[in-house]
C-alpha atoms as a PDB file:
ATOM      1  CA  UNK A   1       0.000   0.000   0.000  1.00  0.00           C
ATOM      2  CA  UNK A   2       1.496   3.502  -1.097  1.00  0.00           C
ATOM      3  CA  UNK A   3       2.029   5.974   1.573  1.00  0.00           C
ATOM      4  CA  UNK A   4       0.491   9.227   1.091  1.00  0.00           C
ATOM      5  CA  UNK A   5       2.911  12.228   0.648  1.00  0.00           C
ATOM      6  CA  UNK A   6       2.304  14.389   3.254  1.00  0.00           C
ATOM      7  CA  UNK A   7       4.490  15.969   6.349  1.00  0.00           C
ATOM      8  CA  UNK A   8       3.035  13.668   8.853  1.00  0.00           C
ATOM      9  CA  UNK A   9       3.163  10.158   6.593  1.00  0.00           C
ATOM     10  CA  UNK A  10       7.020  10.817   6.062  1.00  0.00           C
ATOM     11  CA  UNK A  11       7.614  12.036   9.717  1.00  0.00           C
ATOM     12  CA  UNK A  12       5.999   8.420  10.460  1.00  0.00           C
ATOM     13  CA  UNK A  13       7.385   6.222   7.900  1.00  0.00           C
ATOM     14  CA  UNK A  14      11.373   7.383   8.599  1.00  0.00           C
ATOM     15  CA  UNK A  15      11.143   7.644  12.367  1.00  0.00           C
ATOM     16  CA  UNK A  16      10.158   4.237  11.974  1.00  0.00           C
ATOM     17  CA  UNK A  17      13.646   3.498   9.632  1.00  0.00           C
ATOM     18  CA  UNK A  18      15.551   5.353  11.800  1.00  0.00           C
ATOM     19  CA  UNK A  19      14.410   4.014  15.158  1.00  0.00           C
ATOM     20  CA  UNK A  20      14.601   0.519  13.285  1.00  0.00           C
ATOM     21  CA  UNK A  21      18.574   1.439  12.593  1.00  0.00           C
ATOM     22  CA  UNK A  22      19.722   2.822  15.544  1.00  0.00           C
ATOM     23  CA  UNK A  23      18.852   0.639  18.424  1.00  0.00           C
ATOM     24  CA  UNK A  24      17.647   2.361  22.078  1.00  0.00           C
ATOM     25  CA  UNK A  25      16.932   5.836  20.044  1.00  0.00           C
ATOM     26  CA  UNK A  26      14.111   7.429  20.077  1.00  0.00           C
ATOM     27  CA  UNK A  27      12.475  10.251  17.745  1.00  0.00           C
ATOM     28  CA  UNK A  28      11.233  12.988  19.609  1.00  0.00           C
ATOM     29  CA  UNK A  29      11.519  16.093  18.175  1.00  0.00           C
ATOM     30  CA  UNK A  30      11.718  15.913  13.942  1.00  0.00           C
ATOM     31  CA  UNK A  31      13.727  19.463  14.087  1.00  0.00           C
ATOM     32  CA  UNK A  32      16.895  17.458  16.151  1.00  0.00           C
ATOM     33  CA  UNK A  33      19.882  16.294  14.649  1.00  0.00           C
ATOM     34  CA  UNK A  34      19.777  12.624  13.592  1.00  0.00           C
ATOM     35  CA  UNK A  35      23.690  11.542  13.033  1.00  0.00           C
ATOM     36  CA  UNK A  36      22.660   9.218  10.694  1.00  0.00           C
ATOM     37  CA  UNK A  37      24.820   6.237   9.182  1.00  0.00           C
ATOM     38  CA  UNK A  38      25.238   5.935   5.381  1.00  0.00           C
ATOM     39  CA  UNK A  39      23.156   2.731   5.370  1.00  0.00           C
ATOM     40  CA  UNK A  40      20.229   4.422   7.017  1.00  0.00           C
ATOM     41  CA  UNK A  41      20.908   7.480   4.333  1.00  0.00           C
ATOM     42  CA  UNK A  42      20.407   4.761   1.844  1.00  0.00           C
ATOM     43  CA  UNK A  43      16.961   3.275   3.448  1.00  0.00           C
ATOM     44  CA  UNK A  44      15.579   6.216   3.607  1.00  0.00           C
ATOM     45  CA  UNK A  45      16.290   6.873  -0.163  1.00  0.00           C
ATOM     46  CA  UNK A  46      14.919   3.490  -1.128  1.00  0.00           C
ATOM     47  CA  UNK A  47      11.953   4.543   0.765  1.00  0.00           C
ATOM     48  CA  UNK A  48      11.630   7.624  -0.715  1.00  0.00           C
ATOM     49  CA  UNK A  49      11.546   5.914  -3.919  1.00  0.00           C
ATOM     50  CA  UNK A  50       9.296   3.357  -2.949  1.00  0.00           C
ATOM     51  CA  UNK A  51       6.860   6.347  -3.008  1.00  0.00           C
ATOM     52  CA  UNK A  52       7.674   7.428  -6.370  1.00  0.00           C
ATOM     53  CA  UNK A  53      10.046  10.368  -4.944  1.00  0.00           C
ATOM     54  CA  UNK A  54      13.586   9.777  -6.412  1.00  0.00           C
ATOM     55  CA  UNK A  55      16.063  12.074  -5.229  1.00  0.00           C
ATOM     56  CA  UNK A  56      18.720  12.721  -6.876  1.00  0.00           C
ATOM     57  CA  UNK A  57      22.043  11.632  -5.375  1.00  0.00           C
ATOM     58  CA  UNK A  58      24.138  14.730  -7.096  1.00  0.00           C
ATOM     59  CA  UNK A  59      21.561  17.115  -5.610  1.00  0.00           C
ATOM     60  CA  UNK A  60      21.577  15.671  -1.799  1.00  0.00           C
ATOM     61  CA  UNK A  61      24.577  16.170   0.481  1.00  0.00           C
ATOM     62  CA  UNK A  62      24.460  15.708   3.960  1.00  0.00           C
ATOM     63  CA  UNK A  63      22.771  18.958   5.045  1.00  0.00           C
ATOM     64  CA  UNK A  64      19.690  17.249   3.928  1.00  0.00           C
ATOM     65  CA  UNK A  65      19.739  14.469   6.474  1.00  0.00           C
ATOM     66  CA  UNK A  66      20.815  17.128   9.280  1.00  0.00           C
ATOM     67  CA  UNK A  67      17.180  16.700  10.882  1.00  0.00           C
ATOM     68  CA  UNK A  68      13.550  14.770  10.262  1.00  0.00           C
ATOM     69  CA  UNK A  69      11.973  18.443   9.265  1.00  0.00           C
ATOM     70  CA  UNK A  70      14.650  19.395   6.920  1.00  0.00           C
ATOM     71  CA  UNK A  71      14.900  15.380   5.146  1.00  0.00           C
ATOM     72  CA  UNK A  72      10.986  15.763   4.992  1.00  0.00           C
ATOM     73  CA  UNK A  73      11.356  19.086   2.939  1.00  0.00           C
ATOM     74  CA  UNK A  74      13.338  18.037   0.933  1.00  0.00           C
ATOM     75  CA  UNK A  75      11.590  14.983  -0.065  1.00  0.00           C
ATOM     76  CA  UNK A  76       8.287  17.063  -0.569  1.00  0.00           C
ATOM     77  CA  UNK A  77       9.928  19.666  -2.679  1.00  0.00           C
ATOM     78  CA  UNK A  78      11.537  17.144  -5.143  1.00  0.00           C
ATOM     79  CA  UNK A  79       8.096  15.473  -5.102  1.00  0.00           C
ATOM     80  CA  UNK A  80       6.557  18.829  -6.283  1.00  0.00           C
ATOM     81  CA  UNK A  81       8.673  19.168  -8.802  1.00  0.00           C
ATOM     82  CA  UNK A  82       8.557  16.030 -10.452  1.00  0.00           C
ATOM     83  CA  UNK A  83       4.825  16.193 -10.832  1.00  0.00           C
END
């Protein structure tokens, strides 16, 4: 089942990845720094993608993972834009 593209859905869907990843850590503010290891980079992009919302690896770097809010931006403005 797809996920619907909004704020909250993607807030849900990569706490979940990250939580999954990084054992005994717990999301609970999406504007914190996450620290995040390359694999979980990469889960999150195969998520992303898994709801049609491919982002472009010569267009991230890793200001865009800094925080939930700012990864969550990002992934709705490239999803604007490829409508």
């Amino acid at each position: 089942m797809p996920v619907e593209l909004t704020r909250e859905a993607l807030i849900e869907r990569f706490t979940g990845l990250i939580e999954e990843q990084k054992v005994g850590f717990t999301l609970t503010d999406p504007s914190a720094p996450l620290d995040l290891d390359s694999f979980t980079m990469m889960l999150i992009l195969t998520a992303a993608s898994e709801m049609s919302v491919d982002l472009d690896m010569e267009h991230l770097d890793f200001d865009d993972f800094y925080s939930l809010d700012v990864l969550v931006d990002k992934v709705l403005a490239e999803a604007k834009t490829a409508i």
